[in-house]
N, C-alpha and C. Protein backbone atom coordinates (compact mmCIF):
# COMPACT_ATOMS: atom_id res chain seq x y z
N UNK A 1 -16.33 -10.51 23.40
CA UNK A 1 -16.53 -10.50 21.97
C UNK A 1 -15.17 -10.30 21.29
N UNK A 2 -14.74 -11.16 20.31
CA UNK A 2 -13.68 -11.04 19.32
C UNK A 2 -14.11 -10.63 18.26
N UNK A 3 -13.43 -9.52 17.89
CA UNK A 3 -13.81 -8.86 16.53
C UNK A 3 -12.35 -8.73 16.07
N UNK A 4 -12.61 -8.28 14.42
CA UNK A 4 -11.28 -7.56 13.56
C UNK A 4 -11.92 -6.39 12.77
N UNK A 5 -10.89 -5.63 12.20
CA UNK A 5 -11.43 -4.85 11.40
C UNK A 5 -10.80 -4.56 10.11
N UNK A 6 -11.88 -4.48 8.74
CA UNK A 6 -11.40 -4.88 7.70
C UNK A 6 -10.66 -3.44 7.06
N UNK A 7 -10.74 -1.95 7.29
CA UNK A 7 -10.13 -1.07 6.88
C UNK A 7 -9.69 -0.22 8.29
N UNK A 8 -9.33 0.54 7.99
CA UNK A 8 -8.84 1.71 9.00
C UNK A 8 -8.16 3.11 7.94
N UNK A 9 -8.71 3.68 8.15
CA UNK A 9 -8.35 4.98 7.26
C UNK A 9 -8.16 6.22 8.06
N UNK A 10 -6.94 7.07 7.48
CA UNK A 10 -6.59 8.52 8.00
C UNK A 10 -6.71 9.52 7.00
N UNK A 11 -7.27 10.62 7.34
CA UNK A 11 -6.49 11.84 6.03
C UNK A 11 -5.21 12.00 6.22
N UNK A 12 -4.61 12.19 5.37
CA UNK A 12 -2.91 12.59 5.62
C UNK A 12 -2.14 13.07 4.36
N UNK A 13 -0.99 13.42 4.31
CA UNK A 13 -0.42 13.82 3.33
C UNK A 13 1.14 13.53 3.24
N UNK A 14 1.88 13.77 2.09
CA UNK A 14 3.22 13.38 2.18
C UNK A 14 4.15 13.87 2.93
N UNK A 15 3.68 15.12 3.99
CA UNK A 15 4.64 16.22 4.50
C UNK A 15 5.16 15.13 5.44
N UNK A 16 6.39 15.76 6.31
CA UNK A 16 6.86 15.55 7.25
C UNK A 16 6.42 14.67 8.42
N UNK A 17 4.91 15.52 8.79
CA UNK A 17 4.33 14.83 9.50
C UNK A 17 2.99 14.25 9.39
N UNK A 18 2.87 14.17 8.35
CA UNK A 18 2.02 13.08 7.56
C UNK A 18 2.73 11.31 7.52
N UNK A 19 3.72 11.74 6.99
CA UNK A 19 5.32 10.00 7.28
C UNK A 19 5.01 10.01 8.65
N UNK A 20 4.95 10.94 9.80
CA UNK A 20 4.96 9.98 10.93
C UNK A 20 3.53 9.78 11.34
N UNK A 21 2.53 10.44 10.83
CA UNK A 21 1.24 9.68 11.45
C UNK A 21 1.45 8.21 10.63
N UNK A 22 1.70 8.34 9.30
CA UNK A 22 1.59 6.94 8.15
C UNK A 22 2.29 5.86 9.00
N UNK A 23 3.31 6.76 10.08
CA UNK A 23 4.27 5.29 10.09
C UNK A 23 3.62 4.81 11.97
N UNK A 24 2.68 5.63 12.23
CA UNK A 24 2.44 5.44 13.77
C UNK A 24 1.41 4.68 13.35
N UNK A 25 0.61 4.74 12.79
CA UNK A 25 -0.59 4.08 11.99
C UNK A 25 -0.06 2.11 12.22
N UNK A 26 1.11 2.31 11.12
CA UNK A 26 1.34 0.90 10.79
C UNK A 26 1.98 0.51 11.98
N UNK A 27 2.67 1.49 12.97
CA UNK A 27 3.21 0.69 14.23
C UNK A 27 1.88 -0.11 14.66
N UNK A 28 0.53 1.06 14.67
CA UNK A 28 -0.61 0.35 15.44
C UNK A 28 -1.04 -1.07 15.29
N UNK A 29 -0.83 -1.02 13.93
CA UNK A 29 -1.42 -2.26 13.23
C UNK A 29 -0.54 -3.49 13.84
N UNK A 30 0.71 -3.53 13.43
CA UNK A 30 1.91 -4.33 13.50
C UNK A 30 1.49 -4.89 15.07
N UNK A 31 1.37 -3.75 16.21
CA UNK A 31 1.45 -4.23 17.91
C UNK A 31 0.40 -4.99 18.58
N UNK A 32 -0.87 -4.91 17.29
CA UNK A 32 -2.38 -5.61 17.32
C UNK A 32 -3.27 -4.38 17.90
N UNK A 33 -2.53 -3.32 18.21
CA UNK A 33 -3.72 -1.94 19.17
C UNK A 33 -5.09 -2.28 18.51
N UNK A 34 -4.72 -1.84 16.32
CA UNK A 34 -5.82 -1.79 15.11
C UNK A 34 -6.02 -3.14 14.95
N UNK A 35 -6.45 -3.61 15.00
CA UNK A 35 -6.97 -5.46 15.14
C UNK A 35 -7.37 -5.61 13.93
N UNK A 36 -6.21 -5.89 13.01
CA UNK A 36 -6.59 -5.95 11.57
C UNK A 36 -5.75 -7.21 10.95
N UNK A 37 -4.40 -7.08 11.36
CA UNK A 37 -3.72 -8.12 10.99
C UNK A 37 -3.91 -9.26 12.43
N UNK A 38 -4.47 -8.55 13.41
CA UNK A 38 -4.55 -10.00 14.67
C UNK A 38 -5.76 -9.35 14.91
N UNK A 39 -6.83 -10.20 15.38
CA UNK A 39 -8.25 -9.98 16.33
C UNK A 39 -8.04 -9.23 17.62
N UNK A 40 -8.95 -8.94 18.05
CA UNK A 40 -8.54 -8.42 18.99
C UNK A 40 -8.66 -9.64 20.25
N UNK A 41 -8.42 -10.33 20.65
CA UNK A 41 -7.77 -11.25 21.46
C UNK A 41 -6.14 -11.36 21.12
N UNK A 42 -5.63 -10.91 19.75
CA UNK A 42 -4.25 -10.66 19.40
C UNK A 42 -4.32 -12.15 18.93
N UNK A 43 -5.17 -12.95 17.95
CA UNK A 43 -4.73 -14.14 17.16
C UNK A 43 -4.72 -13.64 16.13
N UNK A 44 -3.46 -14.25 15.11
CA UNK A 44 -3.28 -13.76 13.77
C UNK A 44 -4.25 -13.93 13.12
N UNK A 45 -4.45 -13.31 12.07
CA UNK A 45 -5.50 -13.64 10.91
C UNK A 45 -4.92 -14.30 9.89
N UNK A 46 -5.45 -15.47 10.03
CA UNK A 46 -4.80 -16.45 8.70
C UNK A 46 -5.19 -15.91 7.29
N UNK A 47 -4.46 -16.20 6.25
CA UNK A 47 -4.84 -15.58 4.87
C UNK A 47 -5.34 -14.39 4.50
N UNK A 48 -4.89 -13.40 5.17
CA UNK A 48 -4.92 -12.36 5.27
C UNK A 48 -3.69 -11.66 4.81
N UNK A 49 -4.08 -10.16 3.75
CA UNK A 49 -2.94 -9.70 3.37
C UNK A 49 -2.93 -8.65 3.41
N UNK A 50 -2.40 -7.49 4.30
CA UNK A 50 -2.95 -6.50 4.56
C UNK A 50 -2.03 -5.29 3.03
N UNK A 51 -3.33 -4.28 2.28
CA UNK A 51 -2.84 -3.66 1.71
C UNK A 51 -2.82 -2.60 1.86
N UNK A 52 -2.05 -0.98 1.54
CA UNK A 52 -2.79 0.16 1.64
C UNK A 52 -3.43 0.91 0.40
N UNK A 53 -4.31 1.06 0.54
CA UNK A 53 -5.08 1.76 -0.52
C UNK A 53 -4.96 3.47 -0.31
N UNK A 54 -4.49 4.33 -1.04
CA UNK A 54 -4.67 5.80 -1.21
C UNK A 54 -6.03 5.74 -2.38
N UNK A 55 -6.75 6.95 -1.42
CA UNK A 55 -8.16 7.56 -2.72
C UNK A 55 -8.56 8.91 -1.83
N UNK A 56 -9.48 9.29 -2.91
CA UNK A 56 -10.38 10.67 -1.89
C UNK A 56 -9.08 11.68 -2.19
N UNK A 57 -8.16 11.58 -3.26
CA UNK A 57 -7.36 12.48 -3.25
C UNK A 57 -7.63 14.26 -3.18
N UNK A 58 -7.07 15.02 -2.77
CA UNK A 58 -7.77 16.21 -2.94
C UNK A 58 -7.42 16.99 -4.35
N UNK A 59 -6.71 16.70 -4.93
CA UNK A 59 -5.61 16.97 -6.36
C UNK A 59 -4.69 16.04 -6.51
N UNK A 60 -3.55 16.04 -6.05
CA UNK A 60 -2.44 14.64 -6.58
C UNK A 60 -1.23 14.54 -5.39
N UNK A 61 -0.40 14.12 -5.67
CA UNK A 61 -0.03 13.39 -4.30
C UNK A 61 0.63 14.42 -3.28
N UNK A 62 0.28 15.77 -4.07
CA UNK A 62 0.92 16.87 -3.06
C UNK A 62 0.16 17.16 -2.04
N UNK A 63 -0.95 17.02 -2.52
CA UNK A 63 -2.07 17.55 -1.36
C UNK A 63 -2.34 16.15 -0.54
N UNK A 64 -3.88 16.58 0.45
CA UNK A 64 -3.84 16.15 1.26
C UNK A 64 -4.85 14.20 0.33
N UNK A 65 -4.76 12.96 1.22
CA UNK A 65 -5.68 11.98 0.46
C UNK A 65 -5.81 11.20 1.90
N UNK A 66 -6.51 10.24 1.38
CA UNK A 66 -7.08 9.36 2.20
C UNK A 66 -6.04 7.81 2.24
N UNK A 67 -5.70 7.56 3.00
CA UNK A 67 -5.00 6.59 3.41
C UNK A 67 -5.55 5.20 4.22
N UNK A 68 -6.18 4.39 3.76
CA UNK A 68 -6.66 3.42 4.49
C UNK A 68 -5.96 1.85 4.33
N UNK A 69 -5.74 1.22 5.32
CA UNK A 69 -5.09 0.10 5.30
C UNK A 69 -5.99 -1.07 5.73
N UNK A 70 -6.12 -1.76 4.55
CA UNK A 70 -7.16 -3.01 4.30
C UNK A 70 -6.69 -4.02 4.75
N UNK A 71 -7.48 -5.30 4.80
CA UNK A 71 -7.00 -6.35 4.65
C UNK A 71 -7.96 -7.09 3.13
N UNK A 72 -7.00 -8.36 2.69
CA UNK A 72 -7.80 -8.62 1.77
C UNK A 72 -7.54 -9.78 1.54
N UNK A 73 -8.17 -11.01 0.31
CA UNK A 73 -7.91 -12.23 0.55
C UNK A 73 -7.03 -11.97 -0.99
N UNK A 74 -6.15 -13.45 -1.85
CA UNK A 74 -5.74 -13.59 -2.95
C UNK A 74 -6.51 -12.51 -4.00
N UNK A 75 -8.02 -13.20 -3.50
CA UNK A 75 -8.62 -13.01 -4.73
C UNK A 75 -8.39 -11.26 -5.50
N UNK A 76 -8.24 -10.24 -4.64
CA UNK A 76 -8.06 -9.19 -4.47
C UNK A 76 -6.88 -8.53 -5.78
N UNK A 77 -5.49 -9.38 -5.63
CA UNK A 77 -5.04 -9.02 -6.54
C UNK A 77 -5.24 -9.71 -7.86
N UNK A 78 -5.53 -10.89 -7.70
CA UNK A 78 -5.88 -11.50 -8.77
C UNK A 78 -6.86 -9.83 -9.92
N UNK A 79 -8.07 -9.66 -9.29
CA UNK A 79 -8.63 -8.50 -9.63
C UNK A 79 -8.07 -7.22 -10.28
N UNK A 80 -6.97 -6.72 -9.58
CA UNK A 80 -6.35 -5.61 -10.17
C UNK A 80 -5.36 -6.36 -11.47
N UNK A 81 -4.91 -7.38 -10.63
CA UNK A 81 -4.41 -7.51 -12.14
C UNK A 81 -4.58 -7.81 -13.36
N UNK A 82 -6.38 -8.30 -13.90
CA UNK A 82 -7.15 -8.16 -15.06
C UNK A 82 -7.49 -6.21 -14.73
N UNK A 83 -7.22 -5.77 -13.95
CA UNK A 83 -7.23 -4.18 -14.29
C UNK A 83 -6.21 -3.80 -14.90
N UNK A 84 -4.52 -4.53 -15.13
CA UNK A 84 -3.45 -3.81 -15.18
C UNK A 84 -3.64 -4.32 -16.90
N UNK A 85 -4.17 -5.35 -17.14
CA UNK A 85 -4.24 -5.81 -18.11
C UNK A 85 -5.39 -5.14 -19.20
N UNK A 86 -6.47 -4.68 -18.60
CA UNK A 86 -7.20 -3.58 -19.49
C UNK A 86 -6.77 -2.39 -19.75
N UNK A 87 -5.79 -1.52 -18.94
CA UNK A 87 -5.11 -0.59 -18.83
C UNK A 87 -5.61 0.40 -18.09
N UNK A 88 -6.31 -0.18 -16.94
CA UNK A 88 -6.54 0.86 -16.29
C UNK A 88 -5.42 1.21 -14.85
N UNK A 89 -4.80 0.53 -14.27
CA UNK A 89 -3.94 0.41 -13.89
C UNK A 89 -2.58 0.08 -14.58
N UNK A 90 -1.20 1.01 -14.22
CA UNK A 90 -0.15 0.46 -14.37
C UNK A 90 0.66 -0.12 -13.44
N UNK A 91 1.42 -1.45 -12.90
CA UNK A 91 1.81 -1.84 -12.11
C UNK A 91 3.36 -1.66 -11.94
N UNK A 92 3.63 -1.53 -10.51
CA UNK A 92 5.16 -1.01 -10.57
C UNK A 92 5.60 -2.13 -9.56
N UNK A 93 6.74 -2.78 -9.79
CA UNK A 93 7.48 -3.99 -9.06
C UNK A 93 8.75 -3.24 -8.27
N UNK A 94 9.11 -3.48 -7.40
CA UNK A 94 10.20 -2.92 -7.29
C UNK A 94 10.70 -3.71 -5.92
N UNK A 95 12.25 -4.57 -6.31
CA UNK A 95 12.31 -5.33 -5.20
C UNK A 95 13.75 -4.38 -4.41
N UNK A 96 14.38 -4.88 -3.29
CA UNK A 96 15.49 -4.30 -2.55
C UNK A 96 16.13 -5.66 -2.15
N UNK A 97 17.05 -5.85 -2.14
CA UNK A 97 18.17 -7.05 -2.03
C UNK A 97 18.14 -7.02 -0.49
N UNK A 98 18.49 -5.74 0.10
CA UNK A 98 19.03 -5.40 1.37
C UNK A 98 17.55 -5.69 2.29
N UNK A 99 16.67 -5.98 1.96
CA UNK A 99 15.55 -6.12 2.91
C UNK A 99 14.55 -5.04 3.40
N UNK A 100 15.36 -4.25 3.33
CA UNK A 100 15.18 -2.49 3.17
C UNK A 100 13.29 -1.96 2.98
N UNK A 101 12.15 -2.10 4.02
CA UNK A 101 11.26 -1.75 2.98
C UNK A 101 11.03 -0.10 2.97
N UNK A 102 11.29 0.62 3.82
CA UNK A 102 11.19 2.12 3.70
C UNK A 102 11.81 2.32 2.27
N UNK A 103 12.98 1.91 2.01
CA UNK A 103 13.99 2.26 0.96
C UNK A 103 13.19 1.65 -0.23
N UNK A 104 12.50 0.42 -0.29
CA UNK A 104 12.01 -0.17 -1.09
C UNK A 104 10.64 0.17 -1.60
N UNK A 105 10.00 0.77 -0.96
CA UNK A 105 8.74 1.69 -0.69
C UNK A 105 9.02 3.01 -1.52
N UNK A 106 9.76 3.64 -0.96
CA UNK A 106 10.54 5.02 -1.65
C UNK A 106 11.07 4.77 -2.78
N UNK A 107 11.79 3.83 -3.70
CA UNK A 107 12.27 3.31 -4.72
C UNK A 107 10.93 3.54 -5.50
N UNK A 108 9.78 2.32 -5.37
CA UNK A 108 8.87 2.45 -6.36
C UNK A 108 8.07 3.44 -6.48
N UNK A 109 7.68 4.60 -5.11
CA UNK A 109 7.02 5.63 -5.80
C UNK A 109 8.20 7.04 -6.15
N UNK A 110 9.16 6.98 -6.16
CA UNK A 110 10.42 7.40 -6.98
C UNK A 110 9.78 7.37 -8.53
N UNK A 111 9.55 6.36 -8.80
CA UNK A 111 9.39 5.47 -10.27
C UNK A 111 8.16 5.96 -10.61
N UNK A 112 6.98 6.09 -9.84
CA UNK A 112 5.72 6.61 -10.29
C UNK A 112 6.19 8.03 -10.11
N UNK A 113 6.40 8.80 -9.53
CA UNK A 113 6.87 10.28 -9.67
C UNK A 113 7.54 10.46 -10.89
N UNK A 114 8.59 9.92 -11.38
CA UNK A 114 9.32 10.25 -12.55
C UNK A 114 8.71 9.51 -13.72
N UNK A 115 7.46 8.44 -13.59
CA UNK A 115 7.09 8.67 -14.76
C UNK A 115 6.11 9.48 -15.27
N UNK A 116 5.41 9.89 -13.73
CA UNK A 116 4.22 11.04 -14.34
C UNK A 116 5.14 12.06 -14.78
N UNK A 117 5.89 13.00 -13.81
CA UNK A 117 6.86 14.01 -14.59
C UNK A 117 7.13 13.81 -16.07
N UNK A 118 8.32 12.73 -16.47
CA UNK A 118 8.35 12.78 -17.70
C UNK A 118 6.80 12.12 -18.91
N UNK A 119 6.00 12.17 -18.46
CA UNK A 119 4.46 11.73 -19.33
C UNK A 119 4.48 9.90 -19.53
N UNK A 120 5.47 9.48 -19.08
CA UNK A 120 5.31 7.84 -19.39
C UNK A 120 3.94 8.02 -18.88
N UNK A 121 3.09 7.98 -18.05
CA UNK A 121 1.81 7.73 -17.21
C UNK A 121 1.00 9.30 -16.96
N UNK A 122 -0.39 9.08 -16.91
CA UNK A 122 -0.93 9.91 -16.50
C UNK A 122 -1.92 9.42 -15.30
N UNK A 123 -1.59 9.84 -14.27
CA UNK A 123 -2.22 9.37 -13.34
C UNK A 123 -3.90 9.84 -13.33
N UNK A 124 -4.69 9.07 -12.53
CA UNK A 124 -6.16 9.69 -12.47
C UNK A 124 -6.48 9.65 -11.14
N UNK A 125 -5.64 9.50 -10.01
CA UNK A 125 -5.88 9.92 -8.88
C UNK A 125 -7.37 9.51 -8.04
N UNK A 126 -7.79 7.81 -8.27
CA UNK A 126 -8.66 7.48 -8.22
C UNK A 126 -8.53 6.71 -6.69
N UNK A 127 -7.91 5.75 -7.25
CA UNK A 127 -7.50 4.58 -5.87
C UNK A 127 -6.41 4.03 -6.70
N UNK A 128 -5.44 4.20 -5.58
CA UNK A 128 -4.06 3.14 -6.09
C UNK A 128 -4.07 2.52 -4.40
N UNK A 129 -2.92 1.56 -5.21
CA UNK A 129 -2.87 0.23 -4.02
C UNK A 129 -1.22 -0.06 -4.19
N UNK A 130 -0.84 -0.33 -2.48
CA UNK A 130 0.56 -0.83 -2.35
C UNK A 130 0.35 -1.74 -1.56
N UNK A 131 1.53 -2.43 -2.25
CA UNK A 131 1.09 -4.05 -1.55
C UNK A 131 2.93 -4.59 -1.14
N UNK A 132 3.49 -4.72 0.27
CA UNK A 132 5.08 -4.94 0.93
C UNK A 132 4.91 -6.32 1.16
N UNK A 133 6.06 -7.03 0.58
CA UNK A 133 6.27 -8.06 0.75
C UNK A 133 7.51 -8.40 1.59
N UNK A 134 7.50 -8.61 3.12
CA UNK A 134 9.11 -8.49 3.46
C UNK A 134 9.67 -9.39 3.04
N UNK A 135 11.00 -8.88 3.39
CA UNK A 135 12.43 -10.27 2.77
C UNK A 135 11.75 -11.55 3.61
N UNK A 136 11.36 -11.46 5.10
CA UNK A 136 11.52 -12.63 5.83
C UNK A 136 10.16 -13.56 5.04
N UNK A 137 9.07 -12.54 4.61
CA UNK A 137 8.08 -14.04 4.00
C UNK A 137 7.77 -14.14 2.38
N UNK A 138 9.45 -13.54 1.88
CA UNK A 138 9.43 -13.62 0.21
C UNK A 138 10.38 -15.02 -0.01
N UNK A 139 10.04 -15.91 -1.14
CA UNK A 139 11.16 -17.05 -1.01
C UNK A 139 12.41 -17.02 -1.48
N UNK A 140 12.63 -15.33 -2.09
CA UNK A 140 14.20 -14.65 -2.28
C UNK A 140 14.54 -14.08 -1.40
N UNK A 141 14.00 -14.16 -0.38
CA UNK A 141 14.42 -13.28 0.99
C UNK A 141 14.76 -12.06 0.57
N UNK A 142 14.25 -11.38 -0.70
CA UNK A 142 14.02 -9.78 -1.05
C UNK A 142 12.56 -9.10 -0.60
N UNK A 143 13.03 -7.91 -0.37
CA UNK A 143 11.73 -7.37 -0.20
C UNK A 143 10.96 -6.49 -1.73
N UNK A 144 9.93 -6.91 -1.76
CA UNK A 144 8.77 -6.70 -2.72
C UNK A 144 8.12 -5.33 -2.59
N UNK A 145 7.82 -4.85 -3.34
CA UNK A 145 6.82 -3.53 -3.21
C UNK A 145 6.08 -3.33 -4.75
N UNK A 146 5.09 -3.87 -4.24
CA UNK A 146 3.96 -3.77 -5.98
C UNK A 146 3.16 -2.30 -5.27
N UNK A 147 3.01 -1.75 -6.56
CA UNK A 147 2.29 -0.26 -7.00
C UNK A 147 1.24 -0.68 -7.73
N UNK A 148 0.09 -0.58 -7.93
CA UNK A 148 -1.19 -0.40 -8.55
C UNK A 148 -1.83 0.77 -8.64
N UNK A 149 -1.09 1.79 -9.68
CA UNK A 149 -1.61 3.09 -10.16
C UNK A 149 -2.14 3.38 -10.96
N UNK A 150 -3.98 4.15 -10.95
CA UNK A 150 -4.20 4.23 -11.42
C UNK A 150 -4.05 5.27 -12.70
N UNK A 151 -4.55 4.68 -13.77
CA UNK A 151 -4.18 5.89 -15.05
C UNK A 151 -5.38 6.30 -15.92
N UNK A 152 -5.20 7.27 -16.76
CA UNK A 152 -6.14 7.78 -17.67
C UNK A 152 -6.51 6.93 -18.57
C-alpha cells in the first residue's frame, strides 16, 4: 500500500530545544521518513506545497503551540489571501539575496515580533501560516518567506 500524509503536527516551543525538534521534524520530511512531500514508496508529490501552520497556542509565541506541517494545493493561498484582504490576516514578505532560509525565516518573524512590540499589529494567536520558497525553485533565485498572521 502507498500512502501520504496530509499534516503531521508536534507541540513545541521557541526554546532551544524546541528549534531542534522543529528542525529534526523538517529533516524528516525533506529524507521522505514523514511521507508528505514524497509517498511512501519515496515518489514526489506533484503540486504539492508543503506549509507550516502554528495554532493551539497556549498564550503567544513564548509559550508552548502546536506546530503542524501541511501540504496544500494553489488554491490554499489563493484563500488566505482574500483573508489578508478582509483584514484578518497581515502578510509579511521577506526575501534573502544570499539564499539563506534559516536567516530568511528569522528575518520575517523578527518583523512580526517588532511589530507586535511596537502595536503596528495585534496578534490573535489563532492559526498563522509560513510558507519558504528556496532560491533554487524561485525565478530570482532569492529565497522567499511569506508570514500569514493572524490579527485582531
Amino acid at each position: 500500500m502507498v500512502y501520504t500524509l496530509k499534516q503531521v503536527t508536534i507541540r513545541t516551543n521557541n526554546t532551544e530545544k524546541g528549534m531542534k525538534e522543529i528542525d529534526e521534524l523538517w529533516q524528516d520530511i525533506f529524507s521522505g521518513k514523514m511521507p508528505i512531500l514524497f509517498d511512501s514508496n519515496q515518489a514526489f508529490q506533484q503540486g504539492v506545497s508543503l506549509v507550516t501552520k502554528y495554532s493551539n497556542y497556549e498564550s503567544d509565541e513564548n509559550r508552548d503551540y502546536d506546530l503542524s506541517i501541511i501540504s496544500v494545493s494553489p488554491y490554499f493561498f489563493q484563500d488566505l489571501e482574500i483573508k489578508v484582504r478582509e483584514g484578518l490576516y497581515k502578510k509579511y514578505d521577506v526575501t534573502d539575496e544570499t539564499g539563506d532560509m534559516v536567516f530568511c525565516v528569522k528575518k520575517a518573524w523578527e518583523k512580526v515580533w517588532n511589530d507586535k512590540r511596537t502595536g503596528v499589529i495585534s496578534r490573535a494567536y489563532t492559526e498563522d501560516y509560513e510558507s519558504i520558497v528556496p532560491a533554487q525553485y524561485a525565478a530570482d533565485k532569492k529565497t522567499h518567506c511569506h508570514l500569514y498572521i493572524a490579527v485582531k
